[in-house]
C-alpha atoms as a PDB file:
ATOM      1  CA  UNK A   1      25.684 -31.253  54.579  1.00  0.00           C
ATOM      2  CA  UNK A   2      24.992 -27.666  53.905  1.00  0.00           C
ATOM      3  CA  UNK A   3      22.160 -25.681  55.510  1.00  0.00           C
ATOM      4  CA  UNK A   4      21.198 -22.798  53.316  1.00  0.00           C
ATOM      5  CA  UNK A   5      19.288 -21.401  56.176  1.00  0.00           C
ATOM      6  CA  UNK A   6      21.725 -20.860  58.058  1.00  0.00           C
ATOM      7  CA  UNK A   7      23.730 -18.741  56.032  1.00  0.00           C
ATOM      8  CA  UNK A   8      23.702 -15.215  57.104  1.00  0.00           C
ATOM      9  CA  UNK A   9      24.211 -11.944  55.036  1.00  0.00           C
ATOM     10  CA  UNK A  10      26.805  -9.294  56.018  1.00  0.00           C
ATOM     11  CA  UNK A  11      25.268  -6.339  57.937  1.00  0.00           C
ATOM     12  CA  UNK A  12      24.522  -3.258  55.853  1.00  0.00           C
ATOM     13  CA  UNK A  13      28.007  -0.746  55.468  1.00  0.00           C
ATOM     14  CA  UNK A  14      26.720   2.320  58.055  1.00  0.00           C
ATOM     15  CA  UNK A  15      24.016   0.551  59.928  1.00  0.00           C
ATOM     16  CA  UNK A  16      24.741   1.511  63.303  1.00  0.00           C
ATOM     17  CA  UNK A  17      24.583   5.450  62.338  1.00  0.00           C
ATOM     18  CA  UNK A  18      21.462   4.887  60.480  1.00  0.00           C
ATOM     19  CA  UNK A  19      19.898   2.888  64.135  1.00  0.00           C
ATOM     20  CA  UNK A  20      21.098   5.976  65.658  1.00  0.00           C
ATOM     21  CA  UNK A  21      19.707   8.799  63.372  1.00  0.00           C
ATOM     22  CA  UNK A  22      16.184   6.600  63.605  1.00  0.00           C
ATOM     23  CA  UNK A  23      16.192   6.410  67.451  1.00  0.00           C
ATOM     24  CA  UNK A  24      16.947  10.336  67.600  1.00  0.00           C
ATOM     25  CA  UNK A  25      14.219  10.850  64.999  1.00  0.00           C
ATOM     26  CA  UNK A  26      12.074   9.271  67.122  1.00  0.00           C
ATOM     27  CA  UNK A  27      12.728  10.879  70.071  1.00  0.00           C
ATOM     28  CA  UNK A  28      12.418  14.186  68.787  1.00  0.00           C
ATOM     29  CA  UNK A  29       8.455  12.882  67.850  1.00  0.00           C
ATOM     30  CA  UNK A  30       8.636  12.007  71.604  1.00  0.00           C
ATOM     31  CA  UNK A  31       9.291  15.497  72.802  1.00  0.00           C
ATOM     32  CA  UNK A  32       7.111  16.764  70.560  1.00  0.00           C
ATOM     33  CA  UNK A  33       4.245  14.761  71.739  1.00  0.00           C
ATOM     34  CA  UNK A  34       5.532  15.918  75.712  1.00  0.00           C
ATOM     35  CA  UNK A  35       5.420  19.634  74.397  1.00  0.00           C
ATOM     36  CA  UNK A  36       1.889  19.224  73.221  1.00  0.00           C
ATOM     37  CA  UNK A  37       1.437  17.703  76.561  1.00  0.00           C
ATOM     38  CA  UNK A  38       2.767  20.552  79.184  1.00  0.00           C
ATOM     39  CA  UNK A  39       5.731  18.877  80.022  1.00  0.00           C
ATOM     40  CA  UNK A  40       8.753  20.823  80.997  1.00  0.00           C
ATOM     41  CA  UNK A  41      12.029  20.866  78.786  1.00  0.00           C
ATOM     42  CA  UNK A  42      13.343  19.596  81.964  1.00  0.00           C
ATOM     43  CA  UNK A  43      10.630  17.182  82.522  1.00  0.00           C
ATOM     44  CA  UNK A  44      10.638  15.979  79.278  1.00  0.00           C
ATOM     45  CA  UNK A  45      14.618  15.607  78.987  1.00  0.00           C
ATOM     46  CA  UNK A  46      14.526  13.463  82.311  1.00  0.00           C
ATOM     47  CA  UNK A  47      11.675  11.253  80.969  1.00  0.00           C
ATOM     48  CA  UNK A  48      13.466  10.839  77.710  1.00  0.00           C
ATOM     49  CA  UNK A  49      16.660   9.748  79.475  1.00  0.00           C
ATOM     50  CA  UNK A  50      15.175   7.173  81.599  1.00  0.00           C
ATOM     51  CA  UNK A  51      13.431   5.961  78.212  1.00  0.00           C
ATOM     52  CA  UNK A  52      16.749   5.722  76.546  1.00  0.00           C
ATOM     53  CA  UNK A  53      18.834   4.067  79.756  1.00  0.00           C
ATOM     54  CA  UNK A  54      16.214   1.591  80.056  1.00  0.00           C
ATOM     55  CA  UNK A  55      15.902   0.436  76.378  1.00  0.00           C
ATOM     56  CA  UNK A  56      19.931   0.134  76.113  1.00  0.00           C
ATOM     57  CA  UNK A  57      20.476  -1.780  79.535  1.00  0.00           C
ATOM     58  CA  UNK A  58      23.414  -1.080  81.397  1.00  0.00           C
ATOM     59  CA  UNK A  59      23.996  -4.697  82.292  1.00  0.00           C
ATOM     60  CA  UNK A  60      23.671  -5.893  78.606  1.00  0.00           C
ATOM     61  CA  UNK A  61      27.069  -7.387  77.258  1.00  0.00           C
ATOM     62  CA  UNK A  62      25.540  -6.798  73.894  1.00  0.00           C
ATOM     63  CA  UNK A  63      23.200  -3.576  73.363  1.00  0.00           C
ATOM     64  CA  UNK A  64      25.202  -0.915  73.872  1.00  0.00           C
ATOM     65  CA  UNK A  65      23.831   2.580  74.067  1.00  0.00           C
ATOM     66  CA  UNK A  66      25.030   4.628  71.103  1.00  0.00           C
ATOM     67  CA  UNK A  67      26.964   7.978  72.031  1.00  0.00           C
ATOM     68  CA  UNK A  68      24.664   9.807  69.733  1.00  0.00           C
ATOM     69  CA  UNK A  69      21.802   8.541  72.293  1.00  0.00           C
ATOM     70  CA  UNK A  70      23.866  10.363  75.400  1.00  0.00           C
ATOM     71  CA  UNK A  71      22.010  12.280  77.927  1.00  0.00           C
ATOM     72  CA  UNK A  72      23.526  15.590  76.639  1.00  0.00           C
ATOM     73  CA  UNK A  73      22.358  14.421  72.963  1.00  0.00           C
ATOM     74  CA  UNK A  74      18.962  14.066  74.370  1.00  0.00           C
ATOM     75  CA  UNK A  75      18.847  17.213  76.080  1.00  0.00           C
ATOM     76  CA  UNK A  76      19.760  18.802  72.955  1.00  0.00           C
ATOM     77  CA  UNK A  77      17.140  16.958  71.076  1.00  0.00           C
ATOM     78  CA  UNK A  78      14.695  18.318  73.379  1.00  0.00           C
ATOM     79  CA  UNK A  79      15.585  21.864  73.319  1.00  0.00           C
ATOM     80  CA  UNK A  80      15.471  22.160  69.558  1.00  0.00           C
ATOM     81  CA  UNK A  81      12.471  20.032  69.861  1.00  0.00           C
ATOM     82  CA  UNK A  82      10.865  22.718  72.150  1.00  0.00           C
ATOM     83  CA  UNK A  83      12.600  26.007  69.811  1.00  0.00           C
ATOM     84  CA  UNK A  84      10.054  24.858  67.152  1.00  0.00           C
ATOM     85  CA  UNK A  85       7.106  24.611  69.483  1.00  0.00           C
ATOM     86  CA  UNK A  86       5.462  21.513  67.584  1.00  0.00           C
ATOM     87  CA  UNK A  87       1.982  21.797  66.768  1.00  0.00           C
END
């Protein structure tokens, strides 16, 4: 008997560097909104970081945190992030 449901389509070729590009997109709106707030570079780069570690769970055997998502990647996200002083 065939289930047509439970066929599954092949993941997309580059998916994983497209996740990443999105989540450091979206950081970047982070820091922007933390600039526009008062917060720190420093501040800002240690909030981000505990975002990040949280979301990709060290104890997961599955979600693994992307290198491009590292805490030096972050820091640098937030530092060109604060060079443009976001309005």
């Amino acid at each position: 008997m065939s289930f047509p449901w439970l066929d599954r389509t092949p993941p997309r070729a580059g998916g994983t560097q497209r996740r990443a590009e999105v989540a450091a997109a979206e950081l970047a709106h982070r820091a922007a909104l933390l600039y526009r707030l008062g917060f720190t570079p420093a501040a800002a780069t240690s909030r981000l970081v505990a975002r990040v570690a949280w979301e990709y769970d060290p104890s997961s055997k599955t979600h693994h945190r992307p290198a491009a998502l590292s805490d030096s990647a972050i820091a640098k996200i937030v530092t060109d992030t604060y060079a443009r002083r976001p309005k």
